[in-house]
C-alpha atoms as a PDB file:
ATOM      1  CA  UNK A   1       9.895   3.328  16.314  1.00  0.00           C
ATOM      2  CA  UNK A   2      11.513   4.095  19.816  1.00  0.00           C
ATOM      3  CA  UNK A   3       9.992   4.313  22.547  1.00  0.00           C
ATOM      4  CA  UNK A   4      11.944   6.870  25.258  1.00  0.00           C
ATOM      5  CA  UNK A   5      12.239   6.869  28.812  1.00  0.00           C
ATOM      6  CA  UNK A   6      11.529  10.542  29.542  1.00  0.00           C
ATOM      7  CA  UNK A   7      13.713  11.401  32.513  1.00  0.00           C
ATOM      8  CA  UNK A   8      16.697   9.073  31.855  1.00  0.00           C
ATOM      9  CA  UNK A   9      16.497   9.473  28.426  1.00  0.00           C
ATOM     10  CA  UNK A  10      17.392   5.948  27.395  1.00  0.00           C
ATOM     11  CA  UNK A  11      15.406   3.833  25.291  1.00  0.00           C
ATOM     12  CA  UNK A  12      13.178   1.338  27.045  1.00  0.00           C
ATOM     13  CA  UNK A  13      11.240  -0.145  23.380  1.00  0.00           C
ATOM     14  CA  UNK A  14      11.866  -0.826  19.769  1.00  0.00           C
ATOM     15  CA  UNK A  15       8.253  -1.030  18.460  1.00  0.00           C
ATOM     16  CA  UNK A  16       8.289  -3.286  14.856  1.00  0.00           C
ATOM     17  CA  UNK A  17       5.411  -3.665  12.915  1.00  0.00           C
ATOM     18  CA  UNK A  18       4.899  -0.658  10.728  1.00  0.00           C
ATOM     19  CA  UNK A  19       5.939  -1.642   7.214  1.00  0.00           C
ATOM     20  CA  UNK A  20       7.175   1.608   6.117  1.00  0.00           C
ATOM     21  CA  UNK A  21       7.083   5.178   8.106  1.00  0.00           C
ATOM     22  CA  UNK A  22       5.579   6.204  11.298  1.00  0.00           C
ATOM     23  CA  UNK A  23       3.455   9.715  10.486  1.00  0.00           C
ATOM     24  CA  UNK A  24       1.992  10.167  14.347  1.00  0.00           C
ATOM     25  CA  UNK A  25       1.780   8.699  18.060  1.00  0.00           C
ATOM     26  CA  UNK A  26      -0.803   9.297  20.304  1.00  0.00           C
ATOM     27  CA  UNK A  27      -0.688   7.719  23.910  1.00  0.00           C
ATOM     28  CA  UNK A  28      -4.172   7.011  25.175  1.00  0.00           C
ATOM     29  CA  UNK A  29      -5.224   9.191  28.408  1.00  0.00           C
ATOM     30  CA  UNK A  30      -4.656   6.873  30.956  1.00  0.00           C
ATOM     31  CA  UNK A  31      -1.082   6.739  29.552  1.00  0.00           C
ATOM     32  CA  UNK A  32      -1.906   2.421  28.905  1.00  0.00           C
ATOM     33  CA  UNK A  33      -1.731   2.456  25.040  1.00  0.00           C
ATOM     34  CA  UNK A  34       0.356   4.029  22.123  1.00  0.00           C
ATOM     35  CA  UNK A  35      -1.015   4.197  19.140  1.00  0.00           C
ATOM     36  CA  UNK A  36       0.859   5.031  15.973  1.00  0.00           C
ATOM     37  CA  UNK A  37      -0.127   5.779  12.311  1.00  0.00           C
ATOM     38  CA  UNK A  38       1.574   4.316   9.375  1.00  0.00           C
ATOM     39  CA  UNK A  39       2.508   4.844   5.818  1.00  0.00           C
ATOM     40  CA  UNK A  40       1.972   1.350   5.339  1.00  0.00           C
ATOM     41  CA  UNK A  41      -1.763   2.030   5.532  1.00  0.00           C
ATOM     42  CA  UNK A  42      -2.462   0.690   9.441  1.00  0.00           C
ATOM     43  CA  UNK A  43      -2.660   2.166  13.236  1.00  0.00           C
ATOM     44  CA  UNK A  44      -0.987  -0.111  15.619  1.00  0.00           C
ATOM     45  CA  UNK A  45      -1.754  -0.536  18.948  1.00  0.00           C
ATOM     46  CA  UNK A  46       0.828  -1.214  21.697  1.00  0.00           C
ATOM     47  CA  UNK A  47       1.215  -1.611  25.285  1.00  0.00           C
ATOM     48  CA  UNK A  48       2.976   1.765  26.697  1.00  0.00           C
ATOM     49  CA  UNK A  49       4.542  -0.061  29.653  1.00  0.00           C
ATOM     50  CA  UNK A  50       6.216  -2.947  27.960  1.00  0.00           C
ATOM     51  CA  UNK A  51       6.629  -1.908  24.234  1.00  0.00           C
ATOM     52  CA  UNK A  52       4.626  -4.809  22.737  1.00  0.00           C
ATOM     53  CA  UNK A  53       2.413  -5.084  20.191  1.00  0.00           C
ATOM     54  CA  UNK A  54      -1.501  -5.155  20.868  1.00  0.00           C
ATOM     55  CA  UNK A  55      -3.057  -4.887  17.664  1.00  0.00           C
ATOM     56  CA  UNK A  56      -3.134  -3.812  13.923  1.00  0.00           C
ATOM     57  CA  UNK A  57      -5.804  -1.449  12.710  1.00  0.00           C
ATOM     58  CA  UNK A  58      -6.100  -2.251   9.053  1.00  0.00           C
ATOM     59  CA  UNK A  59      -8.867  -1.275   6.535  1.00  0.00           C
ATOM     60  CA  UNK A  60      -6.895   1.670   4.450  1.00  0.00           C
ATOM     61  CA  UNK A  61      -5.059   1.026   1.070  1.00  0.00           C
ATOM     62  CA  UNK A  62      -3.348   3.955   1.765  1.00  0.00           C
ATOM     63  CA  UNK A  63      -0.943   6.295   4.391  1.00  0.00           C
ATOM     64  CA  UNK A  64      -2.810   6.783   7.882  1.00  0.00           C
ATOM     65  CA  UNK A  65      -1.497  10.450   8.869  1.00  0.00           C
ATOM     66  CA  UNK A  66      -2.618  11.308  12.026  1.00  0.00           C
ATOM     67  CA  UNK A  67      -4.235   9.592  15.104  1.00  0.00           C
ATOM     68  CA  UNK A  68      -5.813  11.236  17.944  1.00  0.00           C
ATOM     69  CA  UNK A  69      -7.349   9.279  21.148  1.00  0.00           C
ATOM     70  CA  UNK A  70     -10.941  10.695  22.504  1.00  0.00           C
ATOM     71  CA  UNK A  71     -10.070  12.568  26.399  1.00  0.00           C
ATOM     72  CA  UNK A  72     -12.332   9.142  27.483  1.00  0.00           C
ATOM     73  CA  UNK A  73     -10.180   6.729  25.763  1.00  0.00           C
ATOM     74  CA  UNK A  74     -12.744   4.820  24.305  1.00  0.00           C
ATOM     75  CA  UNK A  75     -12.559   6.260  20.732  1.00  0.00           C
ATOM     76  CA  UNK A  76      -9.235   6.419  18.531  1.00  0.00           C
ATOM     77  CA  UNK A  77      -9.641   8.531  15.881  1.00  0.00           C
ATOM     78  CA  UNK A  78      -7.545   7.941  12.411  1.00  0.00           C
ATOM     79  CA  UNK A  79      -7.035  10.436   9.549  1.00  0.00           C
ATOM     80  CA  UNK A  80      -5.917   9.202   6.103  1.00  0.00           C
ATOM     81  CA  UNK A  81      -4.460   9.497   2.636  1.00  0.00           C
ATOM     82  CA  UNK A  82      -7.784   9.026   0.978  1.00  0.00           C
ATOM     83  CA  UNK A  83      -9.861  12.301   2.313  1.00  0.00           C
ATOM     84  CA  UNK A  84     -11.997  10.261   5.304  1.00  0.00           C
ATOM     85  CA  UNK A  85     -11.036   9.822   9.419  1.00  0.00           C
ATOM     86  CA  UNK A  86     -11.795   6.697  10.585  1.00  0.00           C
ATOM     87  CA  UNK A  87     -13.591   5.884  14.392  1.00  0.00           C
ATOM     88  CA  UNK A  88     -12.559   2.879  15.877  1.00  0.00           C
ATOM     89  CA  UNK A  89     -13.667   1.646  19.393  1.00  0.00           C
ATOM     90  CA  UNK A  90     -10.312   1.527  21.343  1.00  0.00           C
ATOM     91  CA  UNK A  91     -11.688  -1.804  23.517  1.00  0.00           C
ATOM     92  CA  UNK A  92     -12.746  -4.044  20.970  1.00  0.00           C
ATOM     93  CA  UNK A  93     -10.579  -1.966  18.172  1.00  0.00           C
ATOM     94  CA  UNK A  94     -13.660  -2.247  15.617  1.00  0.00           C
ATOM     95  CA  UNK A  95     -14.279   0.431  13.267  1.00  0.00           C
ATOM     96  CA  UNK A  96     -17.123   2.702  14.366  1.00  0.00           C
ATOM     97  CA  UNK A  97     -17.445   5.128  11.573  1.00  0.00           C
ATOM     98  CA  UNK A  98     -15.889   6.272   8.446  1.00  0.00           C
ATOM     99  CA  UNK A  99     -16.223   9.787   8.015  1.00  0.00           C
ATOM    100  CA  UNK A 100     -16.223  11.258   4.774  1.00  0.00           C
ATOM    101  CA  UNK A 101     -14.834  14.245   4.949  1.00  0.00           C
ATOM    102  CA  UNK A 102     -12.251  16.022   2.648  1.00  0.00           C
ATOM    103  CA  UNK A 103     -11.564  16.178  -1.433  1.00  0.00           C
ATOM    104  CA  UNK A 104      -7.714  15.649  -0.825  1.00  0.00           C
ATOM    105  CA  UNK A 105      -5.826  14.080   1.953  1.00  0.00           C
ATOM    106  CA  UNK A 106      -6.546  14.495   5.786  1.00  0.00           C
ATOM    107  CA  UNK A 107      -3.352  15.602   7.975  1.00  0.00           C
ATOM    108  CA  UNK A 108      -4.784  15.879  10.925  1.00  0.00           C
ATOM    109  CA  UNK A 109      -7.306  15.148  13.867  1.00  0.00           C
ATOM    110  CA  UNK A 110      -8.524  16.274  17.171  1.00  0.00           C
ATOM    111  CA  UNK A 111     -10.867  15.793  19.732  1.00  0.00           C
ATOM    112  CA  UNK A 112     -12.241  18.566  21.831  1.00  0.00           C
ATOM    113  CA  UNK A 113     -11.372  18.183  25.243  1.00  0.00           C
ATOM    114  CA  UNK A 114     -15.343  17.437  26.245  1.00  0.00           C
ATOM    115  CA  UNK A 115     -15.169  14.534  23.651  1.00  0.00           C
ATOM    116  CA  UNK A 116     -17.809  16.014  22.107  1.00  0.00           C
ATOM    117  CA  UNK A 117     -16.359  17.029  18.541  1.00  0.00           C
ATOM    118  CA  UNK A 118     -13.851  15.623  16.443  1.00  0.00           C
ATOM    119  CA  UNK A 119     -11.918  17.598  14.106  1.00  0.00           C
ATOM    120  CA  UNK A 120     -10.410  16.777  11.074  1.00  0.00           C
ATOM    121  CA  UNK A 121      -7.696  19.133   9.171  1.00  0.00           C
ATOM    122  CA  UNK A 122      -6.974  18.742   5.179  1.00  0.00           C
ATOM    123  CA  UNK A 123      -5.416  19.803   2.119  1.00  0.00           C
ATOM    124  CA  UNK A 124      -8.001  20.904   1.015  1.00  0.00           C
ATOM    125  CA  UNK A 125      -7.714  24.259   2.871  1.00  0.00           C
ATOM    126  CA  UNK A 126     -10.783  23.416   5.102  1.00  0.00           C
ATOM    127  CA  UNK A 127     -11.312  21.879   8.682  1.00  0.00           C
ATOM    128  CA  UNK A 128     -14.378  19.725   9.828  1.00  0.00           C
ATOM    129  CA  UNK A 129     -16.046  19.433  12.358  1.00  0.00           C
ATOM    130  CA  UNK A 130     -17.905  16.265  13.717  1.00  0.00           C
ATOM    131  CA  UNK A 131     -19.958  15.156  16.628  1.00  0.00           C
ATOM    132  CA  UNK A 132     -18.012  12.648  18.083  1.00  0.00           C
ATOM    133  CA  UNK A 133     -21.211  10.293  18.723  1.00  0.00           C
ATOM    134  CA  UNK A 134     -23.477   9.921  15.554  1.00  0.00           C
ATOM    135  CA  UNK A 135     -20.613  10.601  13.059  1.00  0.00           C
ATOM    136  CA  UNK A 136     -22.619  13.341  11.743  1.00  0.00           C
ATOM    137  CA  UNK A 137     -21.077  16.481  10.183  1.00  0.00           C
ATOM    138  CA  UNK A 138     -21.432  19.717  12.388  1.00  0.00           C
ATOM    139  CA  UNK A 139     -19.516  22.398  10.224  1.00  0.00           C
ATOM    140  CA  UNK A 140     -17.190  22.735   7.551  1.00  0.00           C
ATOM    141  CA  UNK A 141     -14.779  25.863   8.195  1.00  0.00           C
ATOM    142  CA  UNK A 142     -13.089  27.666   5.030  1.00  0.00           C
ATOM    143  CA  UNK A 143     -10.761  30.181   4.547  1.00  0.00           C
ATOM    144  CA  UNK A 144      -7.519  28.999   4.476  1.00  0.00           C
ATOM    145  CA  UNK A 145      -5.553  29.494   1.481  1.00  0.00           C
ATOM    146  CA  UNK A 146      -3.045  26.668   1.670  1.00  0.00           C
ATOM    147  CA  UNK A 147      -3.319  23.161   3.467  1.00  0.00           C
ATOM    148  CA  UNK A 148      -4.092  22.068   7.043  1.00  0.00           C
ATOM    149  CA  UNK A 149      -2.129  19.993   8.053  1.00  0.00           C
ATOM    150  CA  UNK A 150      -2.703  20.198  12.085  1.00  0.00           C
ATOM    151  CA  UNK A 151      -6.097  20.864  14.078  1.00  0.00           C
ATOM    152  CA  UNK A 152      -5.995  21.615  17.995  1.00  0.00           C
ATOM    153  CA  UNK A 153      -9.040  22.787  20.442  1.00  0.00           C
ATOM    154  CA  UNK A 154      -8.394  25.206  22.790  1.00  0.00           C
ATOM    155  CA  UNK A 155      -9.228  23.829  26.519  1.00  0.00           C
ATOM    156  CA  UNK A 156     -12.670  25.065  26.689  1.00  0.00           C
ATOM    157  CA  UNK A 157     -13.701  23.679  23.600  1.00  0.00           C
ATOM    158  CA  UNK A 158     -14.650  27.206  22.461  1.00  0.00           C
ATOM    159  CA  UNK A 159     -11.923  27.470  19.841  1.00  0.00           C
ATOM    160  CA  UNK A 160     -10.105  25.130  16.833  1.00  0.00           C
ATOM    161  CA  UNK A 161      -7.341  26.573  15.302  1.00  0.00           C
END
């Protein structure tokens, strides 16, 4: 993976570690930390400034498809091959929840700008909503007739699409 310098547009990075394809990046709100999902079953961590590596996020068998930092920082948010988005603390990188979510892979994840809802998009047809806290399931929201594959808020928090 490459990381860019925006306004020159040279490259400043080569990030190594992933195994196998990159699916998403996410840079942390205070711009500090990039995280990246792999095929290769991990999120990886890495300074934004220097390129280097942080840490490894392991606990999946399987791809890791999107990753989505909370507008805090303090949660990273993983979605995955096998149905579930993981929680992790971003400081001490632990996992915080599993959440079990959809019947067939998740594509993608959001939090709402407040922080106060996570939501997770699948192939299922369906997108869930979470409170970002307690884990707990708020809604499930049907009607699609095809996959999600990408989940955004609008800046109120009033709206997912």
């Amino acid at each position: 993976m490459r990381l860019w310098d925006a306004a020159s547009g040279s490259a400043r990075a080569t990030l190594e570690g992933h195994t196998n394809g990159v699916t998403s990046v996410a840079f942390s709100p205070d711009g500090a930390t990039l995280a990246s999902a792999g095929e290769d079953g991990t999120v990886r961590l890495w300074d934004a400034a220097s390129g280097s590596a942080r840490a490894t996020l392991k606990g999946r068998t399987n791809q890791v498809w999107s990753v989505a930092f909370s507008p805090d920082g303090a949660t990273l948010a993983s979605a995955g091959e096998d149905g579930t988005v993981r929680l992790w603390d971003a400081a001490s990188r632990a996992a915080r929840a599993t959440l079990e979510s959809h019947t067939h892979r998740v594509r993608g994840v959001a939090f709402s700008p407040d922080g106060a809802t996570v939501a997770s998009a699948g192939e299922d047809g369906t997108v869930r909503l979470w409170d970002a806290a307690s884990g707990s399931a708020r809604a499930t929201l049907e009607g699609h007739t095809a996959s999600v594959r990408g989940v955004a808020f609008s800046v109120e928090s009033r709206a997912v699409v």
